[in-house]
Protein backbone atom coordinates (compact mmCIF):
# COMPACT_ATOMS: atom_id res chain seq x y z
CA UNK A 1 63.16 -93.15 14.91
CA UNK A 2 62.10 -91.28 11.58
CA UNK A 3 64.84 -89.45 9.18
CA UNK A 4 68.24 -90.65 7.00
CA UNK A 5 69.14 -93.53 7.64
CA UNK A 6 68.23 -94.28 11.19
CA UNK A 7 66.08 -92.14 12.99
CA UNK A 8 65.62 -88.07 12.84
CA UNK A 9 68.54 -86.82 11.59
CA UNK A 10 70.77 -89.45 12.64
CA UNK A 11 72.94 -90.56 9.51
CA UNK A 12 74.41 -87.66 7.64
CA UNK A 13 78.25 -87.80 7.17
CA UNK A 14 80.14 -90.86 7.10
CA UNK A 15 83.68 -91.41 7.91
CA UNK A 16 85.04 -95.11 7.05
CA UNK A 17 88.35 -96.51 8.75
CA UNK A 18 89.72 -99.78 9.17
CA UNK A 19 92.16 -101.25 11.89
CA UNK A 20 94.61 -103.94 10.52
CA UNK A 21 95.12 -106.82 12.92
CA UNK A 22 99.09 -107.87 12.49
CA UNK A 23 99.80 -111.43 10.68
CA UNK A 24 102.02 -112.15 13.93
CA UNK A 25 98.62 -111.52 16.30
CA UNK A 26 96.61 -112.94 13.96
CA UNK A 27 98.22 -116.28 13.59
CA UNK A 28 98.62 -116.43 17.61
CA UNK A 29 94.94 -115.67 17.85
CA UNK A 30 93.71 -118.69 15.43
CA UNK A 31 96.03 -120.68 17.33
CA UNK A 32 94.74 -120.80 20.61
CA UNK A 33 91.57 -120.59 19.44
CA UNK A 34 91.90 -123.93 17.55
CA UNK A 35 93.20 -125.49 20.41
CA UNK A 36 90.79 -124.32 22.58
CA UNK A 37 87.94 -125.42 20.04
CA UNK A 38 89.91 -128.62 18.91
CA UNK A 39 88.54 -129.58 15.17
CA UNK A 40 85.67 -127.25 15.11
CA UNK A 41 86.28 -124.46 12.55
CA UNK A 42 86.26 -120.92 13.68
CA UNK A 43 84.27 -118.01 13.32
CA UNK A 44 84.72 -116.39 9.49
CA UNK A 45 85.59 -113.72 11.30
CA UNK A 46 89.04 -114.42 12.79
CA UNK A 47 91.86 -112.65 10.78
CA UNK A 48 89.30 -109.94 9.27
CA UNK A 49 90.22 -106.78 9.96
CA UNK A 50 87.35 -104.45 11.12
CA UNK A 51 85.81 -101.88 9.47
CA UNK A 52 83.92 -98.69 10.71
CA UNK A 53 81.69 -96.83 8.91
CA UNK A 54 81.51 -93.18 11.23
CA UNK A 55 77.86 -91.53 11.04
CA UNK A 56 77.90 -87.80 11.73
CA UNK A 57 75.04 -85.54 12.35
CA UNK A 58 72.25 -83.50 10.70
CA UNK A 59 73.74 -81.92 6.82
CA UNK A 60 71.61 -78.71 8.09
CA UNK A 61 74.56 -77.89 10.47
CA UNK A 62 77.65 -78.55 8.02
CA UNK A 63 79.47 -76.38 9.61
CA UNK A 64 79.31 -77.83 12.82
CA UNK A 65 80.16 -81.41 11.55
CA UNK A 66 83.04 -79.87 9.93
CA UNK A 67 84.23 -78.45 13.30
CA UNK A 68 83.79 -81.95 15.18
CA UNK A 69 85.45 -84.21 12.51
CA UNK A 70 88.15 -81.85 12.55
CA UNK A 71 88.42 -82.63 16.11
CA UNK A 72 88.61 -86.01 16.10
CA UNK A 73 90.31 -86.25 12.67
CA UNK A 74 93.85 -86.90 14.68
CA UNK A 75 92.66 -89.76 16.85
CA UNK A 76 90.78 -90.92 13.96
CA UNK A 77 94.11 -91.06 11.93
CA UNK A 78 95.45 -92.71 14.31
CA UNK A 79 92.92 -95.35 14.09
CA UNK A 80 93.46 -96.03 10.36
CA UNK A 81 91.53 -92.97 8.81
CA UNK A 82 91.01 -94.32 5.56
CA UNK A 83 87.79 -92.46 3.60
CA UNK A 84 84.98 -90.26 4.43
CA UNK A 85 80.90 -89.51 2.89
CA UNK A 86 80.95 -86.13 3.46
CA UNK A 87 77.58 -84.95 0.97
CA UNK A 88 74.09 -85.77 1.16
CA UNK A 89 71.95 -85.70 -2.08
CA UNK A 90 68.35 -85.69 -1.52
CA UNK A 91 64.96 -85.85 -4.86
CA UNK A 92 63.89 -82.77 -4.95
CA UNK A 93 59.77 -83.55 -4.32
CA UNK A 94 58.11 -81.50 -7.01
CA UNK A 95 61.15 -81.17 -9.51
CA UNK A 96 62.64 -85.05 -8.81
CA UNK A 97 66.03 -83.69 -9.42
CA UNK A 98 68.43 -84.89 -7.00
CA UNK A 99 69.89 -81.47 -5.05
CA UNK A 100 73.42 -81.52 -2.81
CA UNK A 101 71.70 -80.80 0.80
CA UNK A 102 75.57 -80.65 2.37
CA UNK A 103 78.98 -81.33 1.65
CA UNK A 104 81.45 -80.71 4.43
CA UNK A 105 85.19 -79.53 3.96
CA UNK A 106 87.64 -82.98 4.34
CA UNK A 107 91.16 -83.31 2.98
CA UNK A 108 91.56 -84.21 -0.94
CA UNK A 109 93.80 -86.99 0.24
CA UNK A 110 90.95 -88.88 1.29
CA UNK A 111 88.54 -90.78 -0.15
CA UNK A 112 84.62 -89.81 -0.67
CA UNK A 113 81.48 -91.28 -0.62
CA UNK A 114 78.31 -89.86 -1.21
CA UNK A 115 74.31 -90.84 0.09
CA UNK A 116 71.58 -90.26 -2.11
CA UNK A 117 67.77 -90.56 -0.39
CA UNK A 118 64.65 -89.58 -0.24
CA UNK A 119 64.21 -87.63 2.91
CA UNK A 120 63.89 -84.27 2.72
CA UNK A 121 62.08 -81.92 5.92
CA UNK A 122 61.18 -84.17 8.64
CA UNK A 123 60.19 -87.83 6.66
CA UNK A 124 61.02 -90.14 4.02
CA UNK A 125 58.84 -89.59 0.63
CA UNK A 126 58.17 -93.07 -0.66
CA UNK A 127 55.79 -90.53 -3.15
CA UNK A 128 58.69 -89.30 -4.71
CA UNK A 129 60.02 -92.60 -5.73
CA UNK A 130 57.15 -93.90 -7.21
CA UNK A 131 56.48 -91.20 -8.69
CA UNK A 132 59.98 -91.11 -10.84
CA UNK A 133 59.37 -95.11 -11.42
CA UNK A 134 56.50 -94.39 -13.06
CA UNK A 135 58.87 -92.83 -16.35
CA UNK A 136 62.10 -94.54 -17.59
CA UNK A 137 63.43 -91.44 -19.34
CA UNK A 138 63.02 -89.51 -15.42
CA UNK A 139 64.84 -92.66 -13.39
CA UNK A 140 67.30 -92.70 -16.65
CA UNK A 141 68.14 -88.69 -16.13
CA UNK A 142 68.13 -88.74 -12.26
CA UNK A 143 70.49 -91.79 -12.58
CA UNK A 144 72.97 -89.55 -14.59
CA UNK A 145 72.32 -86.33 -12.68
CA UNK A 146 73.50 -88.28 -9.54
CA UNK A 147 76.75 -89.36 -11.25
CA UNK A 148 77.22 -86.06 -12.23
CA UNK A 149 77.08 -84.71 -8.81
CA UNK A 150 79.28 -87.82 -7.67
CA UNK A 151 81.83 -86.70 -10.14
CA UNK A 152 81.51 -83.15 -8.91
CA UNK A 153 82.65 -83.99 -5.45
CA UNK A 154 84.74 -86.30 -6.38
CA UNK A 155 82.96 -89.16 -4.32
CA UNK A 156 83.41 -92.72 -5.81
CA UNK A 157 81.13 -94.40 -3.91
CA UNK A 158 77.44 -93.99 -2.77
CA UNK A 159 74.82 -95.07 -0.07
CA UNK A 160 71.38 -95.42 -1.12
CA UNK A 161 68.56 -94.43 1.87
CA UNK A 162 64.91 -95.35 0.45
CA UNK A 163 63.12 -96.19 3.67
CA UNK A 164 59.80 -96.53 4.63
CA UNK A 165 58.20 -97.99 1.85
CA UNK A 166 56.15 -101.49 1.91
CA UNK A 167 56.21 -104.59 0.56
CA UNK A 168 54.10 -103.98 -2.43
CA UNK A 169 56.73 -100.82 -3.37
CA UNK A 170 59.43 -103.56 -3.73
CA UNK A 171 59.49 -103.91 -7.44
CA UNK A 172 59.88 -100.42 -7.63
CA UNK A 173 62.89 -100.12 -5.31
CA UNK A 174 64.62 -102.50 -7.16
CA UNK A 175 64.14 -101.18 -10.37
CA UNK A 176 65.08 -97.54 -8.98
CA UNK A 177 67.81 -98.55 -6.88
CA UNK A 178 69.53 -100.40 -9.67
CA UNK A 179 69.20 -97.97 -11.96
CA UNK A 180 70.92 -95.29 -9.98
CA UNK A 181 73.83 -97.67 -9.05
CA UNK A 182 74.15 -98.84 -12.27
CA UNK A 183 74.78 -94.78 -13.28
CA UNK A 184 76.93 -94.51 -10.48
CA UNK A 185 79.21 -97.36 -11.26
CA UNK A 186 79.16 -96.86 -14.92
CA UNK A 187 80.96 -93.31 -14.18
CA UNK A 188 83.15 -94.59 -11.85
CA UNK A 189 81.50 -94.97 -8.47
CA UNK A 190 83.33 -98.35 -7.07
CA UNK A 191 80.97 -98.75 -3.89
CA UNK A 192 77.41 -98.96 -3.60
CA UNK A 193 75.35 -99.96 -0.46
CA UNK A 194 72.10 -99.75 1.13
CA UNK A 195 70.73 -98.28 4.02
CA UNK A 196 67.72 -100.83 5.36
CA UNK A 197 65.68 -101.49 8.53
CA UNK A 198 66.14 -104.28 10.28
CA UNK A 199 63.33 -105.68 11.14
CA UNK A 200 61.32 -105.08 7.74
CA UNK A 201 62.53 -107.92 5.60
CA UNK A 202 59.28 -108.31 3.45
CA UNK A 203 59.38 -104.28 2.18
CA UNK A 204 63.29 -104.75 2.08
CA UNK A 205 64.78 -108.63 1.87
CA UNK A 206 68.66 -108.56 2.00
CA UNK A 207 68.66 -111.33 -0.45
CA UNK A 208 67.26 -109.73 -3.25
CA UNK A 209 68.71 -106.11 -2.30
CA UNK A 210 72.03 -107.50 -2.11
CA UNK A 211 71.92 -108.36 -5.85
CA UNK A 212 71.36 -104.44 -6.35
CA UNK A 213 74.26 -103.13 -3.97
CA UNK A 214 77.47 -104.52 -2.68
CA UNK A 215 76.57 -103.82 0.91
CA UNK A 216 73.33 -103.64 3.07
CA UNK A 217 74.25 -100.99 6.27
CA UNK A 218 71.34 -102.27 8.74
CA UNK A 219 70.13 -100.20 11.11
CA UNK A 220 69.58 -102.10 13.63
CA UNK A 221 68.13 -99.48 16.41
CA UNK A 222 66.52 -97.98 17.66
CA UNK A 223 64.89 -100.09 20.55
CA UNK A 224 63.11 -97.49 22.50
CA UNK A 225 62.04 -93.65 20.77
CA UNK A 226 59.64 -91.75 20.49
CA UNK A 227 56.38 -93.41 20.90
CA UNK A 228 57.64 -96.15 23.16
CA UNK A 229 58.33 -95.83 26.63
CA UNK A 230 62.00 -94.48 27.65
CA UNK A 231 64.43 -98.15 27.57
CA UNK A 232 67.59 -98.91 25.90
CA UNK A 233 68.71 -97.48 22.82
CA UNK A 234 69.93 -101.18 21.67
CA UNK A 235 70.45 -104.05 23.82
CA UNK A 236 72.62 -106.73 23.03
CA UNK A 237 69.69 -109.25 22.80
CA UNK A 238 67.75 -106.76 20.52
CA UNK A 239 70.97 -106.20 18.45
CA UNK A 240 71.58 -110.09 18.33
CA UNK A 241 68.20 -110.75 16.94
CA UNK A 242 68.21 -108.18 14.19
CA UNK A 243 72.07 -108.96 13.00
CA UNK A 244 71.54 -112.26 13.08
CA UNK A 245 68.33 -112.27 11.03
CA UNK A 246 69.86 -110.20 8.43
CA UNK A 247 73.17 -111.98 8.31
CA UNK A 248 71.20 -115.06 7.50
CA UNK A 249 69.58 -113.63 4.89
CA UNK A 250 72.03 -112.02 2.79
CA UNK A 251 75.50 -113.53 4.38
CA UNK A 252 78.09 -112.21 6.79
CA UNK A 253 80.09 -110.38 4.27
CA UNK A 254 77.33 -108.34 2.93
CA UNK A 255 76.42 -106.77 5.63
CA UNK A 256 77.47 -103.62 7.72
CA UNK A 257 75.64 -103.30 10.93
CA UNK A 258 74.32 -100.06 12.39
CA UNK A 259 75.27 -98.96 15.87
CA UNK A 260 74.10 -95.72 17.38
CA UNK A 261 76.90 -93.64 19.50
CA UNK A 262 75.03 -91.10 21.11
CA UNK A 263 71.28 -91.47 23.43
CA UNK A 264 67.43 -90.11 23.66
CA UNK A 265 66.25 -88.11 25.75
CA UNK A 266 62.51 -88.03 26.99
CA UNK A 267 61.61 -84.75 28.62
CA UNK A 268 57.51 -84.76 30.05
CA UNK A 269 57.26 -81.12 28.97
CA UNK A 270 59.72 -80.67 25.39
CA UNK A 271 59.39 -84.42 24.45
CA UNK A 272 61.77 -87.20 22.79
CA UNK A 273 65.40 -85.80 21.12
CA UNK A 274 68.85 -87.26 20.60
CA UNK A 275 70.88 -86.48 23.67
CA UNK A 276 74.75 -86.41 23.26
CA UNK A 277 77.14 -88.48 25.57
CA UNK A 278 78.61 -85.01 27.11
CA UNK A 279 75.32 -83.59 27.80
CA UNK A 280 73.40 -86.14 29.39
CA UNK A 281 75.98 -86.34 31.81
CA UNK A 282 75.48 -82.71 32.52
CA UNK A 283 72.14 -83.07 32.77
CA UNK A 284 72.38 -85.46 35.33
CA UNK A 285 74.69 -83.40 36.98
CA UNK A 286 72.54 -80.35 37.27
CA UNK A 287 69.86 -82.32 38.32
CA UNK A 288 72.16 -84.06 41.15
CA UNK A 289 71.05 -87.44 39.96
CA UNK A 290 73.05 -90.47 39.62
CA UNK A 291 74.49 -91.87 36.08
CA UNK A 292 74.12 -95.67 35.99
CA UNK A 293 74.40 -98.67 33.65
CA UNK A 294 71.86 -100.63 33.36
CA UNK A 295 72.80 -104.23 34.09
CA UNK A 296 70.48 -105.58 31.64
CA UNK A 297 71.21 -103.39 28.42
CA UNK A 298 74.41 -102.53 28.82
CA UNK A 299 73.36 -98.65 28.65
CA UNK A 300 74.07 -95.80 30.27
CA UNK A 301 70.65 -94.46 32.46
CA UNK A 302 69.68 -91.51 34.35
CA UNK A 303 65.93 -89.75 35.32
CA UNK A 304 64.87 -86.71 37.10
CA UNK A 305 61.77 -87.11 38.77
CA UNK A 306 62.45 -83.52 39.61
CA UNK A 307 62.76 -82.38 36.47
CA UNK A 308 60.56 -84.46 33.94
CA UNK A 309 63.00 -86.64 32.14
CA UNK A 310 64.75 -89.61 31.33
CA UNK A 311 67.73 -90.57 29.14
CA UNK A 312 69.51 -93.88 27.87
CA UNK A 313 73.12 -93.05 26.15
CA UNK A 314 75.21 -95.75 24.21
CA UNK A 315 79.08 -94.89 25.51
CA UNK A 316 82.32 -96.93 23.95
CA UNK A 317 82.00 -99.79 26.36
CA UNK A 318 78.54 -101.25 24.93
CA UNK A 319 79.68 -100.12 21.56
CA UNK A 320 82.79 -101.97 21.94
CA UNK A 321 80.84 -105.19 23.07
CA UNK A 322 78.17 -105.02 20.13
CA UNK A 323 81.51 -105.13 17.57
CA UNK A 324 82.83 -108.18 19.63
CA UNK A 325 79.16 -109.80 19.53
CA UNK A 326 78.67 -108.99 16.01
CA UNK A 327 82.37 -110.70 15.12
CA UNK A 328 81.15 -113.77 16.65
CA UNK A 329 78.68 -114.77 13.98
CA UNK A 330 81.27 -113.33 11.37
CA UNK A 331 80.27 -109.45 11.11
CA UNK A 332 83.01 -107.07 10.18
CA UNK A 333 81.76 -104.19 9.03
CA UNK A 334 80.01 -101.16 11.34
CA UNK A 335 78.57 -97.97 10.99
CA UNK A 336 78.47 -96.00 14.39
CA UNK A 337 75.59 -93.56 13.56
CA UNK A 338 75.65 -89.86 15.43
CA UNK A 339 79.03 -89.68 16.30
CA UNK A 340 78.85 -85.67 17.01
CA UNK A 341 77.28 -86.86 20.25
CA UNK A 342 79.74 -90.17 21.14
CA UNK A 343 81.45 -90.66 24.00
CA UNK A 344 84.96 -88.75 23.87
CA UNK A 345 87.33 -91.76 24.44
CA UNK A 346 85.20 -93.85 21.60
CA UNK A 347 87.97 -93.26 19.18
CA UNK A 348 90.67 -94.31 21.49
CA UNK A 349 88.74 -97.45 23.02
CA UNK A 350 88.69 -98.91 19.39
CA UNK A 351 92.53 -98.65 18.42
């Protein structure tokens, strides 16, 4: 998928909670497991509490976002509501000065975080980056310009998103990418991570990145979009393969991995789009065909032969399996990417 973070419009606003497991559970827990395992040591990630990072939609519709965190703001609380990113700041690609695309309304109680990238329109501009490299006085005043528009937020914390550049561009992001973290932190900015594909570890490898920020959020989907043939929007095998090679590279506790919450859509006649949970299920519906899950993926299937299509949703059951998967090799941290379009009992399926 093209655009922010994941595919077209998929990463926007971020909400970040974290669910405490109780000492009393937790010393239970690492007791049976160490006498079902005997004297091998368990996973790193028994006793860590997890993490999520929740995606929202496209910063073109703020005020929609608005409207659906609002709605899920009390069984997020619930959940351990801790901190939100709630602003997008995009390079502005004649100008290069970084521009506030949106900022949705959230309580001053909580805390903010802020992504800065290079997508503007409908693509990444790997042009623009280079292009600001190419002077240290332009990366030294963009740097401070983005900590200025931190500041005026009030977000201490910031994702980077520089995708689709290659290999030979690597130099470049470093150089870039430290200097605006090193701007952010020096005015107070107390998180920094990176958005990176999973699969490209030659344009983007997690050991060197993760000298540059604290965390590397990998997107690890999708597995079928436009340009492929309709199939799961991540697997557990495909998910496996890309967590694992990135935990290996940069370690466990570096790394944040990307889930998707809502589906695609193909349509014959309008094409490939991001279908929400709610609406594919109408869609099958109206076209009186049956919702399945596929036995292999784990995802949630339905075509109209009738009507052109096919669609492949994500719903809180596989997402709940990929966090148990991903905890197995040590993974605590996850971003759940388009959350506008999740399944309505996601929240409560992960208290």
């Amino acid at each position: 998928m093209s655009g922010p973070g994941s595919s077209a419009n998929f990463p926007r606003v971020i909400t970040i909670f974290s669910r405490r497991l109780s000492a009393v559970a937790t010393i239970i827990g690492a007791t049976v497991l160490a006498g079902i395992s005997g004297c091998l040591p368990l996973p790193a990630a028994v006793g860590t509490p997890t993490e999520i990072w929740a995606v929202w939609g496209s910063p073109a519709d703020t005020v929609a976002i608005t409207r659906a965190i609002a709605a899920s703001q009390p069984v997020m609380a619930a959940a351990g509501l801790s901190s939100a990113v709630d602003t997008w700041i995009a390079f502005d690609t004649t100008s290069f000065r970084p521009t506030i695309l949106s900022s949705a309304a959230y309580s001053p109680m909580q805390r903010r975080l802020a992504v800065v990238t290079s997508f503007q329109g409908t693509r990444y501009h790997a042009d623009v980056i280079r292009g600001m490299a190419e002077s240290k006085d332009v990366v030294a005043a963009a740097g401070g310009s983005v900590a200025s528009l931190l500041s005026s937020v009030g977000a201490n914390g910031l994702l980077l998103d520089f995708q689709e550049m290659t290999s030979e561009d690597l130099p470049t992001l470093v150089d870039f990418s430290r200097a605006i973290a090193d701007s952010a932190r020096a005015h107070s900015s107390n998180q920094v991570g990176m958005i990176v594909p999973a699969a490209d570890t030659a344009g983007y490898p997690g050991r060197i990145l993760a000298r540059v920020a604290d965390a590397l959020v990998v997107r690890v989907f999708p597995e079928h979009w436009a340009g492929t043939p309709p199939g799961p929007i991540v697997s557990p095998q495909w998910f496996a393969r890309g967590l694992g090679l990135r935990a290996g590279e940069a370690g466990v506790n570096r790394i944040v991995a990307g889930i998707p919450a809502d589906g695609v859509l193909w349509d014959r006649r309008r094409g490939t789009r991001r279908v929400s949970y709610v609406e594919a299920l109408r869609l099958a519906q109206e076209a009186g065909t049956v919702v399945v899950r596929d036995p292999a993926s784990g995802n949630i299937h339905a075509a109209s032969a009738r009507d052109g299509w096919e669609l492949w949703v994500v719903d809180h059951e596989l997402i709940k399996r990929l966090i148990a998967d991903a905890r197995r090799i040590g993974v605590t941290r996850f971003a759940l990417f388009g959350l506008e379009g999740a399944d309505p009992v996601l929240w409560q399926s992960l208290q």
